[in-house]
Structures are given as structure tokens and as C-alpha cells.
Protein backbone atom coordinates (compact mmCIF):
# COMPACT_ATOMS: atom_id res chain seq x y z
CA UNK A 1 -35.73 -37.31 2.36
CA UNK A 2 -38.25 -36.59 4.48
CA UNK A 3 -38.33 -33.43 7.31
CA UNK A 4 -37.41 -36.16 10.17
CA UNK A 5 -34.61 -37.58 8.07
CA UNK A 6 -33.05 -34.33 7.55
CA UNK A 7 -33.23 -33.52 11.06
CA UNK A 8 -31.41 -36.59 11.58
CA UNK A 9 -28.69 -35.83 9.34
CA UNK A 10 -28.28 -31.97 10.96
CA UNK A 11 -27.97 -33.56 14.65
CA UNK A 12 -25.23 -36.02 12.90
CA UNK A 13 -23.65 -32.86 11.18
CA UNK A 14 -23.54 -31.22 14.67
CA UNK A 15 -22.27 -34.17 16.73
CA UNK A 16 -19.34 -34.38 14.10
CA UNK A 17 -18.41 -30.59 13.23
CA UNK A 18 -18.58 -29.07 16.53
CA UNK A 19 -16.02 -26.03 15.77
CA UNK A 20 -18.24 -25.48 12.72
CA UNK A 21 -21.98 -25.87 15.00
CA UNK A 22 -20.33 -23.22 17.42
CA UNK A 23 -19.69 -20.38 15.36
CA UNK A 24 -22.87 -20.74 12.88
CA UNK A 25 -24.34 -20.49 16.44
CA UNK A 26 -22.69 -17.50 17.51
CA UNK A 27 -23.83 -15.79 14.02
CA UNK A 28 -27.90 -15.25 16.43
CA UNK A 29 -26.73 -15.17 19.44
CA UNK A 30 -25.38 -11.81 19.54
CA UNK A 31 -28.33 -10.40 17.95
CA UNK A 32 -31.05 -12.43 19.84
CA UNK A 33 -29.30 -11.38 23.20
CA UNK A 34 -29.67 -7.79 22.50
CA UNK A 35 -32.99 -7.86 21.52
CA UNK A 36 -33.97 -10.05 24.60
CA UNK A 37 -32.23 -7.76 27.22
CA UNK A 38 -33.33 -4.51 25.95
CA UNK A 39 -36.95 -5.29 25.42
CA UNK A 40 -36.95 -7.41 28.92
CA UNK A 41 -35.36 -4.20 30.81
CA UNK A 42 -38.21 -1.84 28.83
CA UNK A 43 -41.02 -4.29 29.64
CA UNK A 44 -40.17 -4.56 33.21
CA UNK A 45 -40.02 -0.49 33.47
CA UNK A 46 -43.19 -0.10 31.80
CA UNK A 47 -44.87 -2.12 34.65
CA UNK A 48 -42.54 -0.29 37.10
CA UNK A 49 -43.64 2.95 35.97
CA UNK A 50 -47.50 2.26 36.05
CA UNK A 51 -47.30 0.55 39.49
CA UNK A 52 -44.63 2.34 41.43
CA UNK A 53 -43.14 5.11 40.34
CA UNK A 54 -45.82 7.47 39.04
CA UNK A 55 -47.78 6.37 42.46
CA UNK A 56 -44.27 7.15 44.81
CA UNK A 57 -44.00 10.38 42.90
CA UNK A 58 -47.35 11.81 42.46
CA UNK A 59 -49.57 9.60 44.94
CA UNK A 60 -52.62 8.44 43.68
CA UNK A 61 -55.93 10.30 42.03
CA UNK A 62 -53.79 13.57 42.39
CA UNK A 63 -53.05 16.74 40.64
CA UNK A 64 -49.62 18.15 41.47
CA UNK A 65 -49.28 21.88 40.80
CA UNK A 66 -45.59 23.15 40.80
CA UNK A 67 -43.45 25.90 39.50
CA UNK A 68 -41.54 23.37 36.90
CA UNK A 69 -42.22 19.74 35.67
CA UNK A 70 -41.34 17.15 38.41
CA UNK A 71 -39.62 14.99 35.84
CA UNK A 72 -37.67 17.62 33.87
CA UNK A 73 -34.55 16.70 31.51
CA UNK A 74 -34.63 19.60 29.83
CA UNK A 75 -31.37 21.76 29.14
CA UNK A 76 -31.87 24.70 27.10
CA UNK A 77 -30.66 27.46 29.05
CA UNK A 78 -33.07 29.77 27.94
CA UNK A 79 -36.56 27.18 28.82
CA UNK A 80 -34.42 26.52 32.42
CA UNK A 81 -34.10 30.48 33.03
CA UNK A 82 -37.98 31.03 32.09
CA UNK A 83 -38.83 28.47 35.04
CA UNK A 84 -37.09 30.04 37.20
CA UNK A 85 -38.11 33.14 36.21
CA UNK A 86 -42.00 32.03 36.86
CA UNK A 87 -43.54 33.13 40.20
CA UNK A 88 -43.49 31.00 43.64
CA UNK A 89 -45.91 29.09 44.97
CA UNK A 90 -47.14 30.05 48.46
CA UNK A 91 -49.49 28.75 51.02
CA UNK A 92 -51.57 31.81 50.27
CA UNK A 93 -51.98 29.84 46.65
CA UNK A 94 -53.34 26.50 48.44
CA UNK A 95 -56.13 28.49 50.40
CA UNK A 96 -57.20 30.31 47.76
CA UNK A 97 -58.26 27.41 45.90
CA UNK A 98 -59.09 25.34 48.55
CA UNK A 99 -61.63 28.05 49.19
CA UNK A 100 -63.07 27.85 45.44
CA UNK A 101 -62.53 24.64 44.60
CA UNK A 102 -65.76 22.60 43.24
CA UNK A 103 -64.39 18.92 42.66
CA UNK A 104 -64.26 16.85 45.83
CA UNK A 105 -61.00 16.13 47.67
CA UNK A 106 -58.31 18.07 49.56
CA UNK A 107 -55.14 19.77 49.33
CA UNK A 108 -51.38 19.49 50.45
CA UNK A 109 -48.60 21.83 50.55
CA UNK A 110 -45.22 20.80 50.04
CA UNK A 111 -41.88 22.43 50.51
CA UNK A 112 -38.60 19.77 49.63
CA UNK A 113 -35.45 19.79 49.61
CA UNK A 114 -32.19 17.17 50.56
CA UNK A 115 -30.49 18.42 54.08
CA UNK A 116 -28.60 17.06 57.20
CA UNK A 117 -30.49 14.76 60.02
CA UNK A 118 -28.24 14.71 63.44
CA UNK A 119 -29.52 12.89 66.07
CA UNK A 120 -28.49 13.10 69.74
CA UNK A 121 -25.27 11.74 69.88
CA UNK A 122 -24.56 13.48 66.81
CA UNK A 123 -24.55 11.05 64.74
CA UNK A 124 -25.54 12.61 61.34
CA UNK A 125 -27.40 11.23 58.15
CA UNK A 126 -26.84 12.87 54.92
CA UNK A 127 -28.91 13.86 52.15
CA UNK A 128 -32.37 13.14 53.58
CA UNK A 129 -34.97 13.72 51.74
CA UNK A 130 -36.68 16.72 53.86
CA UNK A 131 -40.29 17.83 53.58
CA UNK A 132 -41.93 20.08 55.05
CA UNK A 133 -45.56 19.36 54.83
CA UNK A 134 -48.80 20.41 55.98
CA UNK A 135 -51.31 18.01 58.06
CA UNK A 136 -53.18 16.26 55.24
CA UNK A 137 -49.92 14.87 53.31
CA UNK A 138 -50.07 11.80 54.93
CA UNK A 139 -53.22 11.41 53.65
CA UNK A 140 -52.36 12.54 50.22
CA UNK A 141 -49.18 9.93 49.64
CA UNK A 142 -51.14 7.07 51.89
CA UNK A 143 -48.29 7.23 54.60
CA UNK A 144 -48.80 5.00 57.79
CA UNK A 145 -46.68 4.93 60.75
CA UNK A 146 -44.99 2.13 62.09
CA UNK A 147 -44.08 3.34 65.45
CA UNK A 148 -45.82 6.33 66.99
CA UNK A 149 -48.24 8.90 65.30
CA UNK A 150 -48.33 11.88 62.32
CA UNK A 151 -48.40 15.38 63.45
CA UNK A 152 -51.77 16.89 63.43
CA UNK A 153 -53.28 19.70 61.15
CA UNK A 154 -53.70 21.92 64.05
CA UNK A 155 -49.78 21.03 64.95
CA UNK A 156 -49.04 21.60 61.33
CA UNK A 157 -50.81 24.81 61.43
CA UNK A 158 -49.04 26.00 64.30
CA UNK A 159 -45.91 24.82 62.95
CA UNK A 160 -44.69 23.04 65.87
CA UNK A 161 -41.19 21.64 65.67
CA UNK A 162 -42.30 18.03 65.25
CA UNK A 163 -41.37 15.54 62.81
CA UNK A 164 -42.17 12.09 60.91
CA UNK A 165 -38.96 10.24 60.55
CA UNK A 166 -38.34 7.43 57.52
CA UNK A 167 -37.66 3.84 58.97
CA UNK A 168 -33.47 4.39 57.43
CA UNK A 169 -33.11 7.57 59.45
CA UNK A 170 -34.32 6.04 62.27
CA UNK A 171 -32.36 3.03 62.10
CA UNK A 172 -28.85 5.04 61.08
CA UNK A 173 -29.62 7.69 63.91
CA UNK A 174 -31.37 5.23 67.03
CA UNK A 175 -30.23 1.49 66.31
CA UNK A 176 -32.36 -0.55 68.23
CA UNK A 177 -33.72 2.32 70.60
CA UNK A 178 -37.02 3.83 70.15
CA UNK A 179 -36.90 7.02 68.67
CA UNK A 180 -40.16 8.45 69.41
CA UNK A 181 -40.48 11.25 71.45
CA UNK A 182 -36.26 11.71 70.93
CA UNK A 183 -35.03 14.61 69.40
CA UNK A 184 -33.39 15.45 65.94
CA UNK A 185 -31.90 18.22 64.79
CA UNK A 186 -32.52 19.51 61.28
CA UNK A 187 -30.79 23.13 59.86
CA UNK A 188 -29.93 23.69 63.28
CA UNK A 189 -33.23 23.86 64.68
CA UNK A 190 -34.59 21.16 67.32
CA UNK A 191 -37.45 18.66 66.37
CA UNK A 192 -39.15 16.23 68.58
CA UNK A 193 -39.86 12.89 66.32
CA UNK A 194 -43.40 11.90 66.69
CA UNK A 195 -43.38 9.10 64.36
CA UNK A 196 -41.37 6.41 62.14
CA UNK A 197 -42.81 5.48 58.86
CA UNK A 198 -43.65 1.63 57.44
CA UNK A 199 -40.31 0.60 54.86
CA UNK A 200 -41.35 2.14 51.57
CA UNK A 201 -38.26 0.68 50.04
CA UNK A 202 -37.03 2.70 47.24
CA UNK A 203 -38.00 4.32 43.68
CA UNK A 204 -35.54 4.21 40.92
CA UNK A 205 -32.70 4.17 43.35
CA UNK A 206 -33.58 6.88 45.71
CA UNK A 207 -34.51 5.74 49.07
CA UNK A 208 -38.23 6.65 50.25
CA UNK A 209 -37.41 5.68 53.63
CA UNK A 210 -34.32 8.47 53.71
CA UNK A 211 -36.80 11.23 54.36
CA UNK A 212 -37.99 13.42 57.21
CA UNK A 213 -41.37 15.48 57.39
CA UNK A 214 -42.22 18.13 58.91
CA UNK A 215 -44.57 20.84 59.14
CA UNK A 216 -44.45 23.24 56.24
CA UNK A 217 -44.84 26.44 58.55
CA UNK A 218 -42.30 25.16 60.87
CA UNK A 219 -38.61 26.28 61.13
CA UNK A 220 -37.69 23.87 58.59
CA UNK A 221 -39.42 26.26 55.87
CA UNK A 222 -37.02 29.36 55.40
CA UNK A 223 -34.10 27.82 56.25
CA UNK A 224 -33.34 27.41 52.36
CA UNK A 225 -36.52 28.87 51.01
CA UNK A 226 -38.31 31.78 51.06
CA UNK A 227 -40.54 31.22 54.63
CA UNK A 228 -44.73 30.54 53.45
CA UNK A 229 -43.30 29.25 49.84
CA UNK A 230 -44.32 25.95 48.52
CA UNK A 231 -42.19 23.74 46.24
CA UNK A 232 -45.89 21.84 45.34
CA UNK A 233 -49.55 22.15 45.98
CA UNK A 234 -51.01 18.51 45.96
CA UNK A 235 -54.61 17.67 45.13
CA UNK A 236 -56.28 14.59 45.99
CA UNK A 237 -59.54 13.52 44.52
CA UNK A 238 -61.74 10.47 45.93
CA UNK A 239 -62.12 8.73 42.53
CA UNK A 240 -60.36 8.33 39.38
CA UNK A 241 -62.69 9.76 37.12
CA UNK A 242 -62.65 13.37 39.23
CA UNK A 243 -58.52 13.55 38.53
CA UNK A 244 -59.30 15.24 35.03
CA UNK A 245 -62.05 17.66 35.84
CA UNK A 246 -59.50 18.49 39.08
CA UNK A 247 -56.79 19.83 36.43
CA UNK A 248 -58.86 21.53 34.46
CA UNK A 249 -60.36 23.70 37.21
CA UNK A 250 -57.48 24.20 38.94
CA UNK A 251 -55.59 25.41 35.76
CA UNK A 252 -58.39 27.43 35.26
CA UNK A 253 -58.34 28.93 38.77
CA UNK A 254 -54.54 29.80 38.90
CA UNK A 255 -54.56 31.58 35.32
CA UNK A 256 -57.74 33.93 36.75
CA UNK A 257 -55.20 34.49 40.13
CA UNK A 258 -52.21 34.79 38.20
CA UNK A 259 -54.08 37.05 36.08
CA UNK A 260 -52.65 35.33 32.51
CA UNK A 261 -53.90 36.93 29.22
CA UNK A 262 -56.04 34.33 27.06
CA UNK A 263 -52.81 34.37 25.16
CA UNK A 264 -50.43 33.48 27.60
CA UNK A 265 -48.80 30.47 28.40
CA UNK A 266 -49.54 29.16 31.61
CA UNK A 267 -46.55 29.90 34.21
CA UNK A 268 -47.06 26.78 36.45
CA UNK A 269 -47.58 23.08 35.66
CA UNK A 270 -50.52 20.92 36.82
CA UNK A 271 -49.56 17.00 36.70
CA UNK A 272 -50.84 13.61 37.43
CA UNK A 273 -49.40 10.56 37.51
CA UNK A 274 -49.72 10.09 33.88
CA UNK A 275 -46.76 12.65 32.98
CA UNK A 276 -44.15 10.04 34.55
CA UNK A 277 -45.73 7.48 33.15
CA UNK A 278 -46.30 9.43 29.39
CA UNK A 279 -42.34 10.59 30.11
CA UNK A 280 -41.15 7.30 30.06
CA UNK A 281 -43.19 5.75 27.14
CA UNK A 282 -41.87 8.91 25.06
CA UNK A 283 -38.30 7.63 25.69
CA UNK A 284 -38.98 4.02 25.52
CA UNK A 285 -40.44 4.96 22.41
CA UNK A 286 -37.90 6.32 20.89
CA UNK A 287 -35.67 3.23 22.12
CA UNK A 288 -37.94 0.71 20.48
CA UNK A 289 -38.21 2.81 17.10
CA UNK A 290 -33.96 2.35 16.89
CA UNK A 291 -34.06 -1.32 18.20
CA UNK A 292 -34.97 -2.47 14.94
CA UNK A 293 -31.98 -1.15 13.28
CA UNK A 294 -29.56 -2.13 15.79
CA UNK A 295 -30.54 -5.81 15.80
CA UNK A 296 -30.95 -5.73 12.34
CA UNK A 297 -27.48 -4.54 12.20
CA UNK A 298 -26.49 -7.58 14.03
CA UNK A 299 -28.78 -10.15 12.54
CA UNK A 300 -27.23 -8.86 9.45
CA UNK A 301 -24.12 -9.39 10.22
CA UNK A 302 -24.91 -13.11 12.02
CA UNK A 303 -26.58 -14.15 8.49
CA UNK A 304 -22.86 -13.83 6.42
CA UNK A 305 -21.59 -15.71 9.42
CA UNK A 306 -23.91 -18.26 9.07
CA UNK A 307 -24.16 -18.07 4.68
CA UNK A 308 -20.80 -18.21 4.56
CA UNK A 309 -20.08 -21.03 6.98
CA UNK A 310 -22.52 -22.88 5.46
CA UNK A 311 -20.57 -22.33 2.01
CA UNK A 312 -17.37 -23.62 3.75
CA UNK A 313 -19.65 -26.42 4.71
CA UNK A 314 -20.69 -27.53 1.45
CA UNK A 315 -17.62 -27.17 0.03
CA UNK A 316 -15.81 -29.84 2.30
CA UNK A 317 -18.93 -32.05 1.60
CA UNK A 318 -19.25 -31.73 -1.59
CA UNK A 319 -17.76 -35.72 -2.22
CA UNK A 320 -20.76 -36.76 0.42
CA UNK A 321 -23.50 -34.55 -1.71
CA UNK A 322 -21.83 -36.26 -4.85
CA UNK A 323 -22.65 -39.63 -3.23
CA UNK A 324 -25.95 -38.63 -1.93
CA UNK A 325 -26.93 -37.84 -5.18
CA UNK A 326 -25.71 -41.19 -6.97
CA UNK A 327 -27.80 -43.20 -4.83
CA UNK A 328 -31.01 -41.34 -5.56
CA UNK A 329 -31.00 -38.73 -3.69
CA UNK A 330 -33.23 -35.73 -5.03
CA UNK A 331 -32.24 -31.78 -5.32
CA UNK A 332 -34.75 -30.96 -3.36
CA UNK A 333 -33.49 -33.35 -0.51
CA UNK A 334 -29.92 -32.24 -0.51
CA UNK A 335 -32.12 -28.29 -0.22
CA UNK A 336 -33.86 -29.54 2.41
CA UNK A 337 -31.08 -30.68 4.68
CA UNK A 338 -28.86 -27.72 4.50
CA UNK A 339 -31.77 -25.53 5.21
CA UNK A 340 -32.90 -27.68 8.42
CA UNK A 341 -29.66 -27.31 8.95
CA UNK A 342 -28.86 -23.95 9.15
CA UNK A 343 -32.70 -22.94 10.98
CA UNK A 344 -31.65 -26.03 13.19
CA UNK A 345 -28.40 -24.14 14.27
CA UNK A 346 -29.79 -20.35 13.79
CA UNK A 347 -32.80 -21.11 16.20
CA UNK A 348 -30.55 -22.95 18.89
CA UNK A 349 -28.87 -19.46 18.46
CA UNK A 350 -31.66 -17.96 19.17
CA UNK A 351 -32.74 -20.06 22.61
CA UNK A 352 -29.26 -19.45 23.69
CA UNK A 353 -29.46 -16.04 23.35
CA UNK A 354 -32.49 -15.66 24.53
CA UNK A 355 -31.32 -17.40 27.95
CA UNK A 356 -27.99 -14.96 28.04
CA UNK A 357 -30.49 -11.91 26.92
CA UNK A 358 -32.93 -12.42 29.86
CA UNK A 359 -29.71 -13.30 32.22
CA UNK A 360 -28.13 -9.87 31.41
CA UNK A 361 -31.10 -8.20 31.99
CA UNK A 362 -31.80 -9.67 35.51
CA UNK A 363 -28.04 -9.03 36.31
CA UNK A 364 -28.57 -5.17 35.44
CA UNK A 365 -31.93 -5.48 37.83
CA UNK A 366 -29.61 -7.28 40.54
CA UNK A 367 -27.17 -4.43 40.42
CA UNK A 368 -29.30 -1.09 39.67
CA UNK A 369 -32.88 -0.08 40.22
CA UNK A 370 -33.76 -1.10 36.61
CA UNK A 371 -36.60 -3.71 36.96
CA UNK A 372 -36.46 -6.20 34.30
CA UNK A 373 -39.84 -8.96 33.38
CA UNK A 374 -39.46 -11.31 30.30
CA UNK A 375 -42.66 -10.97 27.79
CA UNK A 376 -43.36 -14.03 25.77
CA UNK A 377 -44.04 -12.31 23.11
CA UNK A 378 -40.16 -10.99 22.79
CA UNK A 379 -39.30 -14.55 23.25
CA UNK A 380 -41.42 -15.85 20.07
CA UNK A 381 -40.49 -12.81 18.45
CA UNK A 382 -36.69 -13.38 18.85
CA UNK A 383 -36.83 -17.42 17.77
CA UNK A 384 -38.92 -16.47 15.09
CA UNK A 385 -35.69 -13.94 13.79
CA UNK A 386 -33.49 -16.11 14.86
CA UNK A 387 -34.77 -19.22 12.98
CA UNK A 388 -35.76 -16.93 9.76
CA UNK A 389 -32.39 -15.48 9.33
CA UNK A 390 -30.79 -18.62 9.68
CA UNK A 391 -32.93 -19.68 6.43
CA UNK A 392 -32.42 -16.74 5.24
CA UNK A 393 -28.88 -17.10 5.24
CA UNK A 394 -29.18 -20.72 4.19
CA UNK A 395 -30.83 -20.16 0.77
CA UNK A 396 -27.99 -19.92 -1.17
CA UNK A 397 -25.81 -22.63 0.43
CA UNK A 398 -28.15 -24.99 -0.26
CA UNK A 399 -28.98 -24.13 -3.77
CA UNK A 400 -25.43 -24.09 -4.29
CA UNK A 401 -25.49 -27.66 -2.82
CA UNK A 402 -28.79 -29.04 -4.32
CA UNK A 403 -27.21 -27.97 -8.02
CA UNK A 404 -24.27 -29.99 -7.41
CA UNK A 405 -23.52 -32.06 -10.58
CA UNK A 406 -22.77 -35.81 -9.17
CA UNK A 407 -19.95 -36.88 -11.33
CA UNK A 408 -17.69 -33.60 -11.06
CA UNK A 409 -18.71 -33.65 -6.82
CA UNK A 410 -17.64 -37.82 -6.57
CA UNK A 411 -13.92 -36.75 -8.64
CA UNK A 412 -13.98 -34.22 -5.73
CA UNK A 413 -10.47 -34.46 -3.63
């Protein structure tokens, strides 16, 4: 019998035990689908990460210096109480090292936090995203308009109560009407809006177009904050290849102002956008380095479905190996067909779950902010499992077949 032949025979088998087909199937499926989802979900975040997030977060070519880490999970009481322990930023910080600052670019201040947006007829918007900022953020996160104009530096400076609406506080507060030059009131204080930002969609399910800006010296700073505090002091450099010698001089910088000991820890954090994208490769990491187990687990347990199904199978056939063997047919051959068999059956396992793997995953996108993307390489990875533990599994089934003694199999009931 030659590899066609047995191929044959397995689509016959099939056609004829369906019940039996189904559940060898089943034995990958579960597995296959796992492995599909997961590592579709993980690939489509890595990309997410590298292209979105890290650049909505941090903006691009800078250096973010804050009080804590921007992406902070930690819950120790005792690391939580030394950041808040560690002193405030303040404007006073950003002109100090504006004015000693030897790599090219600029600085921002930032103060943020989530507040109330009312609007004229008092309609209200809640947790906005509020920022007071000073003139050269815009710059900093590549903001454009879409109807009006930013505020100015010397507006900024002055802290006039102005402010740069997102395009879903505009809609929620003005409809259809215009909302430039209207005015919006924010921790009770008045603010003309100057401008409406382009759609910047959202990041990770928080909406970048729920925000309001504002100048940092304005009213809007002190109303929850100490007044001339800074939440973060942004950096932007004109090229890529400036971003590290910007973090090392401005570390540098705020240890001599801070006056830190040689010895002592720095009590401030300087960023890029690598630390959201490093974050989230540490924790994908450690999801990859368990994946193994947990599919294994499951392939595991798919292989006795399939070894043992394939046992019940050659014990109902053993009067057609018995006769298969009479007319001429070879140990080997009888080997051979259970073992197309059961890779036949194992790797349409694995194409079916690989359809319901990368299904689940795009449901989860469809639903959440979890991007999903299907690598080829998972999918070649998962038939390849799919059709090896199905011959795997096979092995002994078809040994235990192919030694079949012809006389005893043909007296066979």
C-alpha cells in the first residue's frame, strides 16, 4: 500500500465512522485553538504596542521625566509610599534644565488629571481626561486641530483661561454647533475653547479624544494640585539617535539639582517609549514561557483521546485487518494506514482549530481594545503539533494493528 492508497482508505474510514472522525478530531482542536488565540492576541499587541501605544503615551523621540513610572502595576505598600514620598515636580524644574540643557529639542510641562467638562447648557461630560499644558505640548504629542487654533506660548505663559477641546467633548457638549470661541466650564472656573482636536480614536480602551487642555499656569492647575507643580516634564528631541544621550543628561542634571549622593537612588524616573513597550514584552514573556505547558497539557490530553480511539478502532476492525492481511497485505501497510489515519484526522484538528483559535481572538478584538493579527508562523507551528501528536498518539494503535496474527483476527466475531 502505497501513501495515496492509504489516504484513500482514511477518507473511506471517515465517510463511514463519522461519530468516531468527530471525537478523534476534537482530541487537537482544543489544544490548537488555545494556542492560536493566545499567540494571535500577543502578536497583535506586540505591533499595537510598538505603533500606538508607546507613541499615544510617550509621543515620539521623547524623554518623559515624572515622579513615578507611567505604567506602574506595582503593589507593595512600602515601594507605593516611597513614590509618594519623592519630591514634586515643578515648573521651576523644566526651566532649570531647559536653561542647561545641551542635546537639541524642547520641553513640555504637564499637569493631568480626570475632572468634569460642563458646557453652556450644562450639559456635563465626565471623566475627561484634563491637562494642563504649557505652549509647546502640541508640538511634543504632534496634536493638530481640526476646527480652530492651539493656545499660544505667550497665552500659556500668561495662563489665560483658554482651552483645546477633544473632538468627543465637543460632540457630547455642542452637537452640531461650533464650539469655538464657546465657553466651558472646568473645576468651576470659565474657559473659552479655542480649538477642537483631529479624532485620535482611542489607546487600550481609554478615549484620546475625551480630553481637554489647557494651560498649565492657568486656573485649572491648583484646583487638585499643588499650583506651579507638574505631573511630567516632556522632552522632545529632533532625531532618534539624540533620545538616549537626552536621558542620560537629564538624569544627570536632576541628581546634581536634587542634590542625590553618588549612592543614592534616583528619586524621579526618566522614560521613553521603550518602557511601555519593554513593560509589555516582560509580561508577554512570561505568558509565552507558560504557553507551552498549558497546551501541552491539552495536547496531552487530546493524544489518549485520539490513542485510545484509535484502539477502539482497531479493535472493531480487527476481522477487516485479518482479511487485509490474507490477501497480501504487508505489516507495514496495515502501519501505514492507521498512522495516515490518525495525522489525517489530528491535522484536520488542527485546521479547525486553528480557524476557531483565530475566530476567538478577533471576537475578543471586536469586543475589547485587545488587537489581535494572525502570524503564519503560529499557524505552521500549530499543524505541525497538531499533525505530530496525532502520530504520536497513533504509534501504538497501529503496531497493535500491523502485529495482528491473520487467522486468530478472520475467527474474530
Amino acid at each position: 500500500m502505497n501513501l495515496s492508497e492509504a489516504i484513500r482508505a482514511t477518507l473511506w474510514t471517515i465517510r463511514t465512522q463519522k461519530m468516531r472522525a468527530f471525537f478523534t478530531v476534537l482530541g487537537t482542536v482544543m489544544g490548537v485553538t488555545f494556542l492560536i488565540a493566545v499567540i494571535t492576541l500577543i502578536e497583535g499587541m506586540n505591533s499595537y504596542m510598538e505603533k500606538q501605544v508607546a507613541a499615544q503615551i510617550f509621543g515620539f523621540n521623547t524623554a518623559t521625566l515624572s515622579r513615578r513610572p507611567s505604567i506602574n502595576v506595582e503593589t507593595d505598600p512600602a515601594i507605593v509610599r516611597e513614590y509618594e514620598r519623592r519630591p514634586r515636580l515643578t515648573f521651576a524644574d523644566a526651566e532649570w534644565l531647559a536653561a542647561r540643557m545641551e542635546t537639541p529639542g524642547f520641553f513640555t510641562v504637564v499637569s493631568q488629571s480626570f475632572g468634569q467638562v460642563r458646557g453652556p447648557d450644562g450639559t456635563t461630560v465626565d471623566r475627561v481626561m484634563v491637562s494642563g499644558a504649557s505652549g509647546t505640548y502640541f508640538r511634543v504629542r504632534d496634536l493638530a486641530v481640526e476646527e480652530g487654533r492651539i493656545f499660544t506660548e505667550d497665552e500659556a505663559d500668561r495662563g489665560q483661561p483658554v482651552v483645546v477641546i477633544g473632538r468627543e467633548v465637543a460632540d457630547r457638549l455642542f452637537e452640531e454647533t461650533n464650539p469655538v470661541g464657546r465657553t466651558v466650564w472646568m473645576a468651576g472656573t470659565p474657559f473659552r475653547v479655542v480649538g477642537v482636536l483631529e479624532k485620535q480614536g482611542s489607546v487600550l480602551g481609554l478615549s484620546m479624544d475625551n480630553v481637554a487642555i489647557a494651560p498649565v499656569r492657568s486656573a485649572i492647575n491648583g484646583s487638585v494640585k499643588p499650583r506651579n507643580s507638574a505631573d511630567q516634564i516632556i522632552f522632545k528631541v529632533p532625531e532618534p539617535d539624540l533620545l538616549a544621550p537626552a536621558v542620560a543628561e537629564i538624569e544627570g542634571l536632576m541628581r546634581i539639582r536634587r542634590r542625590l549622593h553618588p549612592d543614592t537612588d534616583n528619586d524621579f524616573e526618566v522614560e521613553t517609549p521603550d518602557a511601555a513597550i519593554g513593560f509589555w514584552k516582560r509580561f508577554s514573556g512570561i505568558i509565552l514561557v507558560a504557553l507551552p505547558a498549558l497546551v501541552g497539557i491539552s495536547l496531552l490530553v487530546g493524544a489518549v483521546v485520539i490513542m485510545n480511539i484509535m484502539l477502539v478502532a482497531v479493535t472493531e476492525r480487527t476481522r477487516e485487518i485479518g482479511l487485509r492481511k490474507s490477501l497480501g497485505a504487508k505489516p507495514r501497510d496495515i502501519l501505514l494506514q492507521f498512522l495516515v489515519e490518525a495525522g489525517t484526522l489530528s491535522g484536520a484538528g488542527g485546521v479547525l482549530g486553528i480557524a476557531a483559535g483565530a475566530g476567538l481572538a478577533a471576537l475578543v478584538a471586536a469586543v475589547s481594545p485587545l488587537p489581535a493579527r494572525l502570524a503564519p508562523w503560529s499557524v505552521a507551528l500549530s499543524l505541525a503539533l497538531a499533525v505530530g501528536v496525532g502520530l504520536a498518539a497513533g504509534v501504538y494503535p497501529a503496531q497493535r494493528a500491523a502485529r495482528l496474527d491473520p487467522i486468530t483476527a478472520l475467527r474474530k466475531d
